[in-house]
Protein backbone atom coordinates (compact mmCIF):
# COMPACT_ATOMS: atom_id res chain seq x y z
CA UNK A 1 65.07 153.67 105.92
CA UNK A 2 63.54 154.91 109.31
CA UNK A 3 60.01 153.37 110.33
CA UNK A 4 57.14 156.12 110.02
CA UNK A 5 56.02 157.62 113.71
CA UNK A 6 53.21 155.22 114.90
CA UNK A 7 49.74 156.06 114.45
CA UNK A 8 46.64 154.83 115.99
CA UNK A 9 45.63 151.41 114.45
CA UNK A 10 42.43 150.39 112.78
CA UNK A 11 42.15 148.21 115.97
CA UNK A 12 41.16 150.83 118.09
CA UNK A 13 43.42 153.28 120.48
CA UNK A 14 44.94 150.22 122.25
CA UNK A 15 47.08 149.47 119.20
CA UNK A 16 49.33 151.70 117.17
CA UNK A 17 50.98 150.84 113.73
CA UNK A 18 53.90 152.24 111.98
CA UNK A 19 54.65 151.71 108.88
CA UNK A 20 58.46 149.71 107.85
CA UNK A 21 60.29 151.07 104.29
CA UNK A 22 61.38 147.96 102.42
CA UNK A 23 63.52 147.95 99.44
CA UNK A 24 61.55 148.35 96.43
CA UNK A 25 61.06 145.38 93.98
CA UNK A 26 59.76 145.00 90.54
CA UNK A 27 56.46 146.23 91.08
CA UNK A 28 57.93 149.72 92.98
CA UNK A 29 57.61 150.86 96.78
CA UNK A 30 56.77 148.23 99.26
CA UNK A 31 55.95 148.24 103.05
CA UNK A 32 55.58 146.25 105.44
CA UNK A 33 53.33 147.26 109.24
CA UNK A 34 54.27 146.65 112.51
CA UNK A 35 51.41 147.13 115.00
CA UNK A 36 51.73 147.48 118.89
CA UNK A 37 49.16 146.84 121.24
CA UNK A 38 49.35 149.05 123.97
CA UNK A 39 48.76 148.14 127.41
CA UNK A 40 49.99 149.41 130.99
CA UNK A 41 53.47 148.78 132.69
CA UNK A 42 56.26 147.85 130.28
CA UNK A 43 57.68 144.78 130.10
CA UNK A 44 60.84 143.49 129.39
CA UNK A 45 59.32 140.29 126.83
CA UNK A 46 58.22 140.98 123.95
CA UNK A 47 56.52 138.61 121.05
CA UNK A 48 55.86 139.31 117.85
CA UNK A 49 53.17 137.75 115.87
CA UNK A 50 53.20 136.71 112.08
CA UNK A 51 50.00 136.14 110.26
CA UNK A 52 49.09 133.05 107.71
CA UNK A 53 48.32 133.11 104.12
CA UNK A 54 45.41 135.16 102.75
CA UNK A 55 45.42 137.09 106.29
CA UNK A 56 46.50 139.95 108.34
CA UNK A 57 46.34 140.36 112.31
CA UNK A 58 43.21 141.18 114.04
CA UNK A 59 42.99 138.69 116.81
CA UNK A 60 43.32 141.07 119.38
CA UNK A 61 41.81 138.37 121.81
CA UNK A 62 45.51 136.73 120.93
CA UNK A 63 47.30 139.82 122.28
CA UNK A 64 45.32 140.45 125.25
CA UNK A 65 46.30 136.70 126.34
CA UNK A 66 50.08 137.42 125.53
CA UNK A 67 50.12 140.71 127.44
CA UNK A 68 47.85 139.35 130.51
CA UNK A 69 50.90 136.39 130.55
CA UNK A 70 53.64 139.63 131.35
CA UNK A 71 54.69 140.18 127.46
CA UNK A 72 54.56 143.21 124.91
CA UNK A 73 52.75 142.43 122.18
CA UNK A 74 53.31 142.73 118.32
CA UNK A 75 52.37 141.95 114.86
CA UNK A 76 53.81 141.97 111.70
CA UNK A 77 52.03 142.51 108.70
CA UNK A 78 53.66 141.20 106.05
CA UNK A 79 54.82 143.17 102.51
CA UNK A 80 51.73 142.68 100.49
CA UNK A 81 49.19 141.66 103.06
CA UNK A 82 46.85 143.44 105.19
CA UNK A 83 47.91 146.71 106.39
CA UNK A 84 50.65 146.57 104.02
CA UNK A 85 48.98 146.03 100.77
CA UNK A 86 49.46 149.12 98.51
CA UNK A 87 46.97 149.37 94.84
CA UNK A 88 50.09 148.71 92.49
CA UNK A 89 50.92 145.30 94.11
CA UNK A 90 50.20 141.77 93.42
CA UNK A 91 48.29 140.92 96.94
CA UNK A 92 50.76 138.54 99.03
CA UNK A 93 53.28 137.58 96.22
CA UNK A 94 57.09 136.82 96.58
CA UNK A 95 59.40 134.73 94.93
CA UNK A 96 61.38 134.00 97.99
CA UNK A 97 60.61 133.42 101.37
CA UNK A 98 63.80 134.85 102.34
CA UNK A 99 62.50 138.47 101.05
CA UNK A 100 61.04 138.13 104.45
CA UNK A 101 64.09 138.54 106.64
CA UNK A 102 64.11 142.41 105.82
CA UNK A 103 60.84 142.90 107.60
CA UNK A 104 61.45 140.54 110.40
CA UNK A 105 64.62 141.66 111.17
CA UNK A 106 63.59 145.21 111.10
CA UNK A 107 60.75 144.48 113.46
CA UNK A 108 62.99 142.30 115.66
CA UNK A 109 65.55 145.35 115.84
CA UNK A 110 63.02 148.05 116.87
CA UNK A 111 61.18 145.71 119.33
CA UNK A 112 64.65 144.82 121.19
CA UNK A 113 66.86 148.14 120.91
CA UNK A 114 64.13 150.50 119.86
CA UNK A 115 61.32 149.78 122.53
CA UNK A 116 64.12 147.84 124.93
CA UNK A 117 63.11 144.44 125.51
CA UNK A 118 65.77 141.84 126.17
CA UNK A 119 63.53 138.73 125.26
CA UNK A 120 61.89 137.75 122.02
CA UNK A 121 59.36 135.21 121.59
CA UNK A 122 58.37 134.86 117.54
CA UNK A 123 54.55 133.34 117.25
CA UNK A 124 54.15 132.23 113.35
CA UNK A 125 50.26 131.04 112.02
CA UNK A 126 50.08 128.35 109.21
CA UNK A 127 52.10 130.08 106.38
CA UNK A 128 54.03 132.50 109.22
CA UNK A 129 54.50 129.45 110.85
CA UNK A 130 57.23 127.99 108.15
CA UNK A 131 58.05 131.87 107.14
CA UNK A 132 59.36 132.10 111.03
CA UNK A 133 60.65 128.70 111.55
CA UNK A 134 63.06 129.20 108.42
CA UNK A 135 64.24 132.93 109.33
CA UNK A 136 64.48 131.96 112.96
CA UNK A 137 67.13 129.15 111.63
CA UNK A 138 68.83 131.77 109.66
CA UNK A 139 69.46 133.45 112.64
CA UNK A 140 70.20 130.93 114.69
CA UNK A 141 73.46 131.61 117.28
CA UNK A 142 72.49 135.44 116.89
CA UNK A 143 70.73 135.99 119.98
CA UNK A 144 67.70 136.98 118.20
CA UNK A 145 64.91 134.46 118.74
CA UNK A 146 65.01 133.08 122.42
CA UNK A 147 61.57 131.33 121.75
CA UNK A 148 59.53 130.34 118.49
CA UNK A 149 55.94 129.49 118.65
CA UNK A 150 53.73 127.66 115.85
CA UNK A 151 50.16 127.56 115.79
CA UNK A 152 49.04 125.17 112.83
CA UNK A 153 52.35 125.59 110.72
CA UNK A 154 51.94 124.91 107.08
CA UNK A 155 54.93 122.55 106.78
CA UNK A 156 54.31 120.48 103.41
CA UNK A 157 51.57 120.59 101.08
CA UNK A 158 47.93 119.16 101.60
CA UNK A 159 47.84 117.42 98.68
CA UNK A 160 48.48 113.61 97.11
CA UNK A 161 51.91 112.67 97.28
CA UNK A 162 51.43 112.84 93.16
CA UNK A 163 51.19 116.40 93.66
CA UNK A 164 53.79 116.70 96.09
CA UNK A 165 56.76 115.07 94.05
CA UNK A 166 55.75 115.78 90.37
CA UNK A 167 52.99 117.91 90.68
CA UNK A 168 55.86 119.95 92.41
CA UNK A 169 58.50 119.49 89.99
CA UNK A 170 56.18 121.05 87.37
CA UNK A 171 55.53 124.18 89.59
CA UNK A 172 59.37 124.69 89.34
CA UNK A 173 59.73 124.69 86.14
CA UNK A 174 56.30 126.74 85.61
CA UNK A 175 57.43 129.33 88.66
CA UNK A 176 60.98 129.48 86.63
CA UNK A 177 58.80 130.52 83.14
CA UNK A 178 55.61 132.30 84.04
CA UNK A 179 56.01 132.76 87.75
CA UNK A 180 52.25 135.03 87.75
CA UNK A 181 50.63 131.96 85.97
CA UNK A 182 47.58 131.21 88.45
CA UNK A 183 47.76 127.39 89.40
CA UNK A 184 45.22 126.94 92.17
CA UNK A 185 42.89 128.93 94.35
CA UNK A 186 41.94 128.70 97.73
CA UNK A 187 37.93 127.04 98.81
CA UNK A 188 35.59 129.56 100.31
CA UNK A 189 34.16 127.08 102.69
CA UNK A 190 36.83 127.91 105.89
CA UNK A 191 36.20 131.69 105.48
CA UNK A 192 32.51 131.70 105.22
CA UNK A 193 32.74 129.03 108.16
CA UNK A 194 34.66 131.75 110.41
CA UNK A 195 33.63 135.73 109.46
CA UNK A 196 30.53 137.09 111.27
CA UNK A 197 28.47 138.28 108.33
CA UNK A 198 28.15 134.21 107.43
CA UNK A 199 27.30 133.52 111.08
CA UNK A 200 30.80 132.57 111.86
CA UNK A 201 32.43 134.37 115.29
CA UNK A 202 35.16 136.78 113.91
CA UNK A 203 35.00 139.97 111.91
CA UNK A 204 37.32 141.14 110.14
CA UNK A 205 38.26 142.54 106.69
CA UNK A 206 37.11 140.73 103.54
CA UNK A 207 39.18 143.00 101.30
CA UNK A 208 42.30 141.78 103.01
CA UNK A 209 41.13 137.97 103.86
CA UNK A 210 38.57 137.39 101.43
CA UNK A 211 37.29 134.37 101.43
CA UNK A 212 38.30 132.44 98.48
CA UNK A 213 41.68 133.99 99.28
CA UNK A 214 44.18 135.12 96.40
CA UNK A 215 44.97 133.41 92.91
CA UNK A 216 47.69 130.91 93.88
CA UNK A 217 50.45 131.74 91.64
CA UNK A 218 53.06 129.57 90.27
CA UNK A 219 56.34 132.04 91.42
CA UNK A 220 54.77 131.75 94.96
CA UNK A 221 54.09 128.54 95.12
CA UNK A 222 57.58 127.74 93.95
CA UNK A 223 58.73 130.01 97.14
CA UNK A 224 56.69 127.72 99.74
CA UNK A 225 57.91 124.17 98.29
CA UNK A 226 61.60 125.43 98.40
CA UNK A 227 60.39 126.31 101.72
CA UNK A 228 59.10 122.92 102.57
CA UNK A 229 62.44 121.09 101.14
CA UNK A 230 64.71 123.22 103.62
CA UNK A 231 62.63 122.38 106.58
CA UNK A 232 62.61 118.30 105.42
CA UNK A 233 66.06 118.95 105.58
CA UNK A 234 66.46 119.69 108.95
CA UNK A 235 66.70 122.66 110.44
CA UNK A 236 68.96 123.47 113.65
CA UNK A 237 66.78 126.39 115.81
CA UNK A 238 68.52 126.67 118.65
CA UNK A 239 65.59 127.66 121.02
CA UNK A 240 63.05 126.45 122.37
CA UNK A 241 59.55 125.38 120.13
CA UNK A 242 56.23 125.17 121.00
CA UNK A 243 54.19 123.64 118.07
CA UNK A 244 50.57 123.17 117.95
CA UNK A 245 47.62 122.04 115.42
CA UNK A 246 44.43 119.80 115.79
CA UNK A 247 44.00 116.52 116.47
CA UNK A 248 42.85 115.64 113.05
CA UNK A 249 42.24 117.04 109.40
CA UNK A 250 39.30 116.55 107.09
CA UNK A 251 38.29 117.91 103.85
CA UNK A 252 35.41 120.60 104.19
CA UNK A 253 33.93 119.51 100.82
CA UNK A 254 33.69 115.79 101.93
CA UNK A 255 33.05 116.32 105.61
CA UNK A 256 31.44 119.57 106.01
CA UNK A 257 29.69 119.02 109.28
CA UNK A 258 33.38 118.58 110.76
CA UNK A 259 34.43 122.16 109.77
CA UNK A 260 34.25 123.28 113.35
CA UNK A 261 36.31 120.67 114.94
CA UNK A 262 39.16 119.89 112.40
CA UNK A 263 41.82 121.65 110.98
CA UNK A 264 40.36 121.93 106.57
CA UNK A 265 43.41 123.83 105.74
CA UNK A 266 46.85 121.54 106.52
CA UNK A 267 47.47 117.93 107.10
CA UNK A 268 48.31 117.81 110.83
CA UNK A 269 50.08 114.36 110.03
CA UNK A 270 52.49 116.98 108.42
CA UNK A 271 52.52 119.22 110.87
CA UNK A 272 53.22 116.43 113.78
CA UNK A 273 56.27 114.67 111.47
CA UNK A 274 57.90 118.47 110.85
CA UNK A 275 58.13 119.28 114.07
CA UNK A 276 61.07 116.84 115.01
CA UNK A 277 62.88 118.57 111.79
CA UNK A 278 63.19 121.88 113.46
CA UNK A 279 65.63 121.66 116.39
CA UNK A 280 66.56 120.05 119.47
CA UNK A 281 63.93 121.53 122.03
CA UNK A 282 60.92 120.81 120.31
CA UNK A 283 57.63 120.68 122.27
CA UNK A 284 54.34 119.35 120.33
CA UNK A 285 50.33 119.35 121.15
CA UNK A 286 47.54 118.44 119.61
CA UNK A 287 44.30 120.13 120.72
CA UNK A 288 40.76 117.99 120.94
CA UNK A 289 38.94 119.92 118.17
CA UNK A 290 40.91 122.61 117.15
CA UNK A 291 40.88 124.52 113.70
CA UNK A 292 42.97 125.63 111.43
CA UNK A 293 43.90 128.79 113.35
CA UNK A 294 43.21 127.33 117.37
CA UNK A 295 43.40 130.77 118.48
CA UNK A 296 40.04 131.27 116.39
CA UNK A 297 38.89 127.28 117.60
CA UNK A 298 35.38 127.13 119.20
CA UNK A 299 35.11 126.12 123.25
CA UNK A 300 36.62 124.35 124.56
CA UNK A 301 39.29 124.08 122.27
CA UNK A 302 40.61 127.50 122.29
CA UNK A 303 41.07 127.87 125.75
CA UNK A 304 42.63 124.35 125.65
CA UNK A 305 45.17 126.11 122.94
CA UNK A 306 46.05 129.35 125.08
CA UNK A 307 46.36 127.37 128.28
CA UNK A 308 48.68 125.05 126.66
CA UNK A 309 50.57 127.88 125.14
CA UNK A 310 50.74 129.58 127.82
CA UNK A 311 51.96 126.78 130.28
CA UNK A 312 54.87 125.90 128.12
CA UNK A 313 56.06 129.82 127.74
CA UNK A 314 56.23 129.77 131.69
CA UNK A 315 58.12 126.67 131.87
CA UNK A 316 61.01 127.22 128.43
CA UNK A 317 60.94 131.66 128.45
CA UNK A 318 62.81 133.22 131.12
CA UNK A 319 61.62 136.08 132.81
CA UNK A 320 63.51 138.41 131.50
C-alpha cells in the first residue's frame, strides 16, 4: 500500500511524518510512521533511526548531530509505538520480531529510491538495537544496510542466569498458551529520572513513554528471547558496526544515587560480549558515565557518545 503524503510532525515544521500501511493482524489496521527531519541541501546519506522499548523518537538533538555530520535524517516509529499507536491496539506488542521487516524495509525503500540516497546508515536504541541488528542480518548481501549503529543494544536479558535459562523456558511455553498473560513490568525510577516534569532534562510524551512503561507480556517476551538466541548464535552483518553502552550497570533500586552515570536498564557485560556475535567489522565503546540511552547521558558523557559516533561514521561510511 502507498505511504500517506507527509504532514508536518508534532516536532515542529522541521520534521514531517507520513504514515506506512502495514498488513493488518489480529487486532485489525496497523501503521507504522516514518518521520523526516528537514534541513537544507540534500544529501546523498541517509540514516534512519529506530527507537527502544516503551519509546518513540523525539531526540531531535540526535538528528540535528546526524544532519550537521552531512546525512538525511529519519525515524521509524514502530507498529504500535508512538506515532503509530492506534486505540484498538495492544501498545508495542508482537509475537515476532521479524513482523518488523515490513516496516523497515518499507522505510529503507522510500529513503533510497523514493527520496534518492545511495547510502544507508541504520541507528537502533536498546530494543531497536537487536530489532536492527537481526533484520540488518536478514538482509545481509542485499545492498541494503552499508552501516549499522547501536546505542545501548538490549542483547540478552538483565536478569539471573536462573531467569535466563529456565525462567526463559517457562516464558515459551507461557508465550505458546496465553501469549497476553502479563509477566513483568517495567520500574518507574529511569523515567522519572529523565522527563522534565520530575526535574529530569527531556520532555516528551508520557502517553507514549510512560514511565512504568507497558505490561510485559508473555507473547512478547517470547519474541525478544528468540531474538536473543539468534544473535548468541552468531550473526554474519556484513557491514560495518559501531556499538556503544556505558561503562558500567547498576540497579536503580539498590544504587539510586548512580542513576545518572550508569546504564539501570541492560547489563553492559551483555552488551560488550554480543557485540563480537554480530559480524566481522565490529567496532565497540564504552562511554565514562553514560545511561541507558547516551544520546540522553548528562555532560560530559553525551558529547563523549556523539563525538565517538561521529568519528567512527567518518572513518567506516563512505561519502556517498
Amino acid at each position: 500500500m502507498p505511504a500517506v503524503l507527509e504532514n508536518e510532525d508534532i516536532l515542529g515544521p522541521d520534521y514531517a511524518a507520513r504514515t506506512l500501511p502495514l498488513r493488518p493482524d489480529a487486532e485489525g489496521d496497523v501503521v507504522a510512521t516514518l518521520v523526516r527531519h528537514r534541513s537544507g541541501a540534500a544529501s546523498r546519506r541517509a540514516v534512519l533511526y529506530v527507537h527502544g522499548f516503551v519509546d518513540y523518537f523525539f531526540q531531535t538533538h540526535l538528528a540535528e548531530a546526524w544532519v550537521a555530520a552531512g546525512y538525511d535524517f529519519y525515524a521509524l516509529d514502530l507498529r504500535k509505538y508512538g506515532r503509530s499507536t492506534r486505540p484498538h491496539q495492544t501498545p508495542n506488542y508482537i509475537t515476532s520480531l521479524e513482523e518488523y521487516d515490513e516496516e523497515l524495509d518499507e522505510a529503507a525503500r522510500i529513503i533510497r529510491n523514493d527520496d534518492d540516497h545511495s547510502l544507508l546508515t541504520v541507528m537502533g536504541h536498546s530494543t531497536g538495537g537487536l530489532i536492527a541488528s537481526l533484520w540488518a542480518n536478514r538482509r545481509a548481501g542485499r545492498g541494503v544496510v552499508d552501516a549499522l549503529v547501536l546505542n545501548s543494544p538490549w542483547f540478552d536479558l538483565n536478569a539471573s542466569l536462573f531467569q535466563r535459562t529456565i525462567g526463559t523456558a517457562a516464558v515459551h511455553r507461557l508465550g505458546t498458551i496465553k501469549p497476553r498473560a502479563q509477566v513483568s513490568s517495567l520500574g518507574p525510577a529511569y523515567g522519572h529520572y529523565l522527563h522534565a516534569d520530575s526535574g529530569g532534562a527531556w520532555a516528551y510524551d508520557l502517553a507514549w513513554k510512560p514511565h512504568a512503561g507497558f505490561p510485559v507480556l508473555a507473547g512478547w517476551l517470547r519474541a525478544i528471547r528468540r531474538g536473543h538466541a539468534e544473535l548468541a548464535r552468531g550473526l554474519r552483518i556484513d557491514c560495518p558496526v559501531f556499538v556503544a553502552c556505558s561503562d558500567a550497570s547498576s540497579s536503580p533500586l539498590k544504587e539510586p544515587g548512580r542513576i545518572d552515570s550508569t546504564d539501570v536498564v541492560l547489563d553492559v557485560a551483555h552488551i560488550a560480549r554480543g557485540a563480537v556475535k554480530l559480524g566481522r567489522s565490529v567496532t565497540l565503546v564504552r562511554i565514562t558515565g553514560g545511561i541507558h540511552d547516551l544520546a540522553l547521558s548528562p555532560e560530559p558523557a553525551r558529547s563523549e557518545f556523539f563525538d565517538e559516533l561521529m568519528r567512527w561514521q567518518a572513518a567506516y561510511v563512505p561519502e556517498g
